[in-house]
N, C-alpha and C. Protein backbone atom coordinates (compact mmCIF):
# COMPACT_ATOMS: atom_id res chain seq x y z
N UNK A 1 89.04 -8.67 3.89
CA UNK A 1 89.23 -9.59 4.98
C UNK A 1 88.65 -10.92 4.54
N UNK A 2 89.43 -11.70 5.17
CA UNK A 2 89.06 -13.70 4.52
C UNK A 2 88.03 -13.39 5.26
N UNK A 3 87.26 -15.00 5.43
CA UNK A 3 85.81 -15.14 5.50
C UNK A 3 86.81 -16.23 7.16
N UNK A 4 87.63 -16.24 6.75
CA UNK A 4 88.38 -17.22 7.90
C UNK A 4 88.78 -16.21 9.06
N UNK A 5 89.08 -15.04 8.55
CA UNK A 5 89.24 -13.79 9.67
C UNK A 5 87.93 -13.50 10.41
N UNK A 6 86.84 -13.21 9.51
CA UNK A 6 85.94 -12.38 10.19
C UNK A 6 85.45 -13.65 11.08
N UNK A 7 85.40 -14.59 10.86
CA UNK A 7 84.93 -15.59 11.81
C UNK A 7 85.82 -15.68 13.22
N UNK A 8 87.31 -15.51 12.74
CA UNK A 8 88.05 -15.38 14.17
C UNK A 8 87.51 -14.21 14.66
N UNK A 9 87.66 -13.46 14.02
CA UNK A 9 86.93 -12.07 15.20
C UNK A 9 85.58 -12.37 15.43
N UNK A 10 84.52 -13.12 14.93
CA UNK A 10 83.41 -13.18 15.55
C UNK A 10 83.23 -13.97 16.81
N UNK A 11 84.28 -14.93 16.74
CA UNK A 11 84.57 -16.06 17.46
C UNK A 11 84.76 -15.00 18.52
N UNK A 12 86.41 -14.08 18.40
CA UNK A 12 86.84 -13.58 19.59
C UNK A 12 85.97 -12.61 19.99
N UNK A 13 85.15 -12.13 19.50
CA UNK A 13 83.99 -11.47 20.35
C UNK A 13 82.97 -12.09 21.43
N UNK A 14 82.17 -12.92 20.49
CA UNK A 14 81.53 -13.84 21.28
C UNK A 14 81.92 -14.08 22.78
N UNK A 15 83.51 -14.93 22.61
CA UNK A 15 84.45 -14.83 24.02
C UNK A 15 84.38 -14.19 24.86
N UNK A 16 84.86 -12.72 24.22
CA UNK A 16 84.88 -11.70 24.87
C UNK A 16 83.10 -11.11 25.94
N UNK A 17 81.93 -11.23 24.93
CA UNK A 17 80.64 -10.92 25.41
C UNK A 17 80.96 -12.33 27.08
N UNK A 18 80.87 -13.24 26.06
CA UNK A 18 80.69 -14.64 26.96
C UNK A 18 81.53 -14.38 28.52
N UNK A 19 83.01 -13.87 28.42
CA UNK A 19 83.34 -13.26 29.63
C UNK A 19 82.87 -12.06 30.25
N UNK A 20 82.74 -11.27 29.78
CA UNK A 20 82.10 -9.61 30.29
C UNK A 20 80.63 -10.31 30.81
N UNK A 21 79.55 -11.35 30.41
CA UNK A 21 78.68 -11.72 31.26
C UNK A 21 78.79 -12.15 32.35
N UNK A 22 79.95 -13.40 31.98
CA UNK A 22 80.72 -14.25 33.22
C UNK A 22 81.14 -13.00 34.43
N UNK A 23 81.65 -12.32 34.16
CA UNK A 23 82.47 -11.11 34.89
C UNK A 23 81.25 -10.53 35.58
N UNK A 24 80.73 -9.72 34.91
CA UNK A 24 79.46 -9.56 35.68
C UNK A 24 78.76 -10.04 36.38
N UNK A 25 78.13 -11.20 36.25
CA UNK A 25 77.25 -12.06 37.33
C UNK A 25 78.31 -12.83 38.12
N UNK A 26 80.03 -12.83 37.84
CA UNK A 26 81.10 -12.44 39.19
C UNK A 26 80.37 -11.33 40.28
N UNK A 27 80.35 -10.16 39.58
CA UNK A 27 80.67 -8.98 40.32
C UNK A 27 79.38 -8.73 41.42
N UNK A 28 78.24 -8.89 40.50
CA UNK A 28 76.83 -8.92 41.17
C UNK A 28 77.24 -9.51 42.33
N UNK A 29 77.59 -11.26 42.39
CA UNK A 29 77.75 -12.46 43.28
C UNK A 29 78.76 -11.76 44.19
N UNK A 30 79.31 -11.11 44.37
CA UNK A 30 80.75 -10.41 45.34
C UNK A 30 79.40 -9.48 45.79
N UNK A 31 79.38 -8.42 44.79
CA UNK A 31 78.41 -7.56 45.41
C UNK A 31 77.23 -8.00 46.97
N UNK A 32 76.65 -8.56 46.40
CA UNK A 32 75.40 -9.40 46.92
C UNK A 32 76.19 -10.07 48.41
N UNK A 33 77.36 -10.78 48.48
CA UNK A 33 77.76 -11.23 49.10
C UNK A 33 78.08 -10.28 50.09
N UNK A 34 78.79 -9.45 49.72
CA UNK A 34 79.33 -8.25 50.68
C UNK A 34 78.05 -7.73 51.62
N UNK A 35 77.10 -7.40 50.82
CA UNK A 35 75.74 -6.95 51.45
C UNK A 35 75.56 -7.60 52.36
N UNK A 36 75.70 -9.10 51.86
CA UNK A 36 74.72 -9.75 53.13
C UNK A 36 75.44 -10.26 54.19
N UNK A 37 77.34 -9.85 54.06
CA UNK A 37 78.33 -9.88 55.09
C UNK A 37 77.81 -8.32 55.59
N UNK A 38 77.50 -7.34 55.23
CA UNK A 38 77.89 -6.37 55.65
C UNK A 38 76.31 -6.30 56.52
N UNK A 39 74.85 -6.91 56.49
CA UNK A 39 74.02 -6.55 56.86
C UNK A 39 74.20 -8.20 57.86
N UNK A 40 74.53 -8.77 58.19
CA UNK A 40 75.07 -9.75 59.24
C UNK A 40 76.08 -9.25 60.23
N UNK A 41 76.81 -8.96 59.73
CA UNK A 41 77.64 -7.76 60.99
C UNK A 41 77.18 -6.85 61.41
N UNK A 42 76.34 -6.21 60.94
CA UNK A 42 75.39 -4.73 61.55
C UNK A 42 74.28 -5.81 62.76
N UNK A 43 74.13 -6.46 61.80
CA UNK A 43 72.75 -7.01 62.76
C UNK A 43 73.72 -7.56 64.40
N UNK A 44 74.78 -8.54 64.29
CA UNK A 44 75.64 -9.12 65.15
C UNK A 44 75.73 -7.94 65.94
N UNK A 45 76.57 -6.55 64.90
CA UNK A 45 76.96 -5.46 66.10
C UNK A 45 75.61 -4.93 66.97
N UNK A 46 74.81 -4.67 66.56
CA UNK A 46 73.52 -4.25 66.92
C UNK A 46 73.25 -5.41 68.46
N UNK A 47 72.92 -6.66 68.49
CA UNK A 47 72.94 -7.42 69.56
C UNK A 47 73.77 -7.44 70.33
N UNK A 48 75.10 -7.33 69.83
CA UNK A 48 76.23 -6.79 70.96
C UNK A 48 75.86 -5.50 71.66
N UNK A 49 75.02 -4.38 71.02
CA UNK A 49 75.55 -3.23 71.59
C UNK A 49 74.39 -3.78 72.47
N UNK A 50 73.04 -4.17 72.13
CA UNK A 50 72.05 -3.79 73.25
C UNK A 50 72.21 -5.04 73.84
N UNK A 51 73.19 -6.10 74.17
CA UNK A 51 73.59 -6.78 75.16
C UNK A 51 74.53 -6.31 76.40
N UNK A 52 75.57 -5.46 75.42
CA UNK A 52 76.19 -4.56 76.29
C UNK A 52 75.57 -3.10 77.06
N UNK A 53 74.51 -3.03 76.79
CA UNK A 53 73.47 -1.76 77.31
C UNK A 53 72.65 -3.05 78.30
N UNK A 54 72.41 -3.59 78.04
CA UNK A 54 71.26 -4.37 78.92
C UNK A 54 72.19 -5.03 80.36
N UNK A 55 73.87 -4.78 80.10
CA UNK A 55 74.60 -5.40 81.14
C UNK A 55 75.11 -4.06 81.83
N UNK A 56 75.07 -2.77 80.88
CA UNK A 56 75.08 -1.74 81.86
C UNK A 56 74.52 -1.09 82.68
N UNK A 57 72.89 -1.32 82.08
CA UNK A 57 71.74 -1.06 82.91
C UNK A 57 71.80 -2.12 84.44
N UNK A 58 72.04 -3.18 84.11
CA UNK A 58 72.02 -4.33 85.19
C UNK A 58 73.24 -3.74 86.25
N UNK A 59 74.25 -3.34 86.30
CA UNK A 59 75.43 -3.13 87.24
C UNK A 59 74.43 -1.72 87.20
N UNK A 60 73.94 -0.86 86.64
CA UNK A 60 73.43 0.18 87.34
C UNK A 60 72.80 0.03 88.18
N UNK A 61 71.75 -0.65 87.76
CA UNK A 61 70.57 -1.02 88.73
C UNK A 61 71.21 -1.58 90.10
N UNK A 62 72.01 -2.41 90.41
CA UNK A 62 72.90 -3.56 91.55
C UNK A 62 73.07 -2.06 92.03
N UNK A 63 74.25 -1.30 91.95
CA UNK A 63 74.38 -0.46 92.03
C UNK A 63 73.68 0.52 92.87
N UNK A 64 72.34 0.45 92.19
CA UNK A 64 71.65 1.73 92.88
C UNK A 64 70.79 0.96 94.32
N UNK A 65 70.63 -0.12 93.95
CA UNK A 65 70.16 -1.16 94.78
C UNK A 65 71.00 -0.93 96.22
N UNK A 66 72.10 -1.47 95.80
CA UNK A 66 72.84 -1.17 97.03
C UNK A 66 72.97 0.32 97.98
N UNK A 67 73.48 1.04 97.13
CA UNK A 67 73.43 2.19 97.52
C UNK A 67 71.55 2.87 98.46
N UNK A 68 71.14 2.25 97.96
CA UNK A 68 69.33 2.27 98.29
C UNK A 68 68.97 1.51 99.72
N UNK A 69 70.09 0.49 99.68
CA UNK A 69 69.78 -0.38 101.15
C UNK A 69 70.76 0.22 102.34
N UNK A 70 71.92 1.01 101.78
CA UNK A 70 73.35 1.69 102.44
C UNK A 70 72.17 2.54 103.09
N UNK A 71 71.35 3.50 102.48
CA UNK A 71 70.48 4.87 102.69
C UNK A 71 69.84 4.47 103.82
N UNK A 72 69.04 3.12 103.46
CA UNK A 72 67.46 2.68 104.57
C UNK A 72 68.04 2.66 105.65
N UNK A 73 69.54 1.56 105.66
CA UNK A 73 70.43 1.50 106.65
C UNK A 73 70.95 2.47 108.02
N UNK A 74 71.11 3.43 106.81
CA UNK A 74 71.75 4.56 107.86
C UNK A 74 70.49 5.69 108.09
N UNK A 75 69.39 5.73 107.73
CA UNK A 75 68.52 6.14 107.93
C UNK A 75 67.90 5.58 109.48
N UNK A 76 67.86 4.20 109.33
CA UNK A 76 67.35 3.07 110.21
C UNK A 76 68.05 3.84 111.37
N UNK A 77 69.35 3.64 111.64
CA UNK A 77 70.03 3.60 112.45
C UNK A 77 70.37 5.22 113.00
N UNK A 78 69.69 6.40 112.24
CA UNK A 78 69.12 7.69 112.62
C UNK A 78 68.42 7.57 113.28
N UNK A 79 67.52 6.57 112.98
CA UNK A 79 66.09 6.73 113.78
C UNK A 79 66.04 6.22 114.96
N UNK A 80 66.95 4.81 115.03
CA UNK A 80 67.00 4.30 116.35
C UNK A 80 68.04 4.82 117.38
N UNK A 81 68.75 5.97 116.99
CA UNK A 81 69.63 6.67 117.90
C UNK A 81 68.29 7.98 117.96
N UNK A 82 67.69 8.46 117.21
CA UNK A 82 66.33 9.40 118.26
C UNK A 82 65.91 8.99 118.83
N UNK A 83 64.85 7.58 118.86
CA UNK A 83 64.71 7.28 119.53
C UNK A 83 64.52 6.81 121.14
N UNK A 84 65.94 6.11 120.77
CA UNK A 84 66.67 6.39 122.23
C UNK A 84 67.02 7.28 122.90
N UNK A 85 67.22 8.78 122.13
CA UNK A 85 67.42 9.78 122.66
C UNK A 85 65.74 10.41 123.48
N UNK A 86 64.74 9.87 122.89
CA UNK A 86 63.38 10.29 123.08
C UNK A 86 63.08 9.80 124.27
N UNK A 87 63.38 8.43 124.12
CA UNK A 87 63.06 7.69 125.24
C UNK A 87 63.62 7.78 126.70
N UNK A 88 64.99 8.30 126.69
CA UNK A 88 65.54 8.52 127.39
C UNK A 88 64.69 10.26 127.93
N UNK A 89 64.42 10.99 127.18
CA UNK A 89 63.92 11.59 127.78
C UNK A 89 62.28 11.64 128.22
N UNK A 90 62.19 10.80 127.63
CA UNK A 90 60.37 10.34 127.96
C UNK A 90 59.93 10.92 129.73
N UNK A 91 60.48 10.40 130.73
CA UNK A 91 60.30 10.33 131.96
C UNK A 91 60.60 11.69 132.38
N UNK A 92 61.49 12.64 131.74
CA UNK A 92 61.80 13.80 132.29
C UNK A 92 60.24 14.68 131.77
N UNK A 93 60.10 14.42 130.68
CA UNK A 93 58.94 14.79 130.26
C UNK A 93 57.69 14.61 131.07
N UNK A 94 57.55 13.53 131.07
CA UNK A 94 56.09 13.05 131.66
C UNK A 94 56.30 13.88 133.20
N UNK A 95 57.11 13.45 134.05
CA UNK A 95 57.36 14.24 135.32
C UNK A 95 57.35 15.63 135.10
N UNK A 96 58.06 16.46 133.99
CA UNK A 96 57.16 17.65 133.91
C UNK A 96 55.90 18.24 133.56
N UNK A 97 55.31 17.22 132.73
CA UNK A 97 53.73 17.80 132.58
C UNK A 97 53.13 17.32 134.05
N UNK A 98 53.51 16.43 135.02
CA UNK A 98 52.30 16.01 135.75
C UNK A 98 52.97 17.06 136.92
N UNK A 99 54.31 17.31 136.63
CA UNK A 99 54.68 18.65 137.83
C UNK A 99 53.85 19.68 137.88
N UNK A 100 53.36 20.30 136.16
CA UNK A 100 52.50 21.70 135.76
C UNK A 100 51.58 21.48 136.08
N UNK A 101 50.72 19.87 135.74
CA UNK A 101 49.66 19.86 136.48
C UNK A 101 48.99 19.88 137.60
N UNK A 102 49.72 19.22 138.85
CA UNK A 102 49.75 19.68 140.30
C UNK A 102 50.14 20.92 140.32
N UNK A 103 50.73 21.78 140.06
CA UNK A 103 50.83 23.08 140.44
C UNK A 103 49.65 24.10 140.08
N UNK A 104 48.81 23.82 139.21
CA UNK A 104 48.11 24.51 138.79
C UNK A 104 46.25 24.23 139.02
């Protein structure tokens, strides 16, 4: 082999190393990139989800809220129909203890 050959092939090696580095610290740079797309979207999805948990808890809570004031409500309005039922009999009452008591 000439001395003019082995130099082209040393040449075309060189090239060759010189790209396979190039290529590589490509691939790393994609690599690396992807990561830090792929750990930016986790993080993004992650704030979505516990934004969307923190807005489901909130309509729960409204929710139970209401349903909690519906209860007192109709509770309330139990009490003020005994009431009235009590009261109404209040006088029949009292006139019978003070009846037992004169009789006795």
């Amino acid at each position: 082999m000439s001395l003019e050959a082995v130099e082209k092939v040393s040449k075309v090696e060189g090239e060759v190393r010189e790209r396979r580095t190039a290529a590589e610290a490509e691939a790393r740079q994609i690599v690396s990139g992807a990561e830090k797309d792929g750990l930016a979207l986790l993080q993004r999805t992650r704030a979505e989800a516990a934004e969307s948990g923190k807005a489901l808890l909130r309509q729960a809570e409204e929710k139970a809220a209401k349903r909690a004031e519906e209860i007192a409500r109709a509770a309330g309005q139990d009490a003020d129909a005994l009431r009235r039922a009590a009261e109404k009999r209040l006088e029949e009452a009292a006139e019978f203890i003070v009846g037992r008591v004169v009789k006795h």
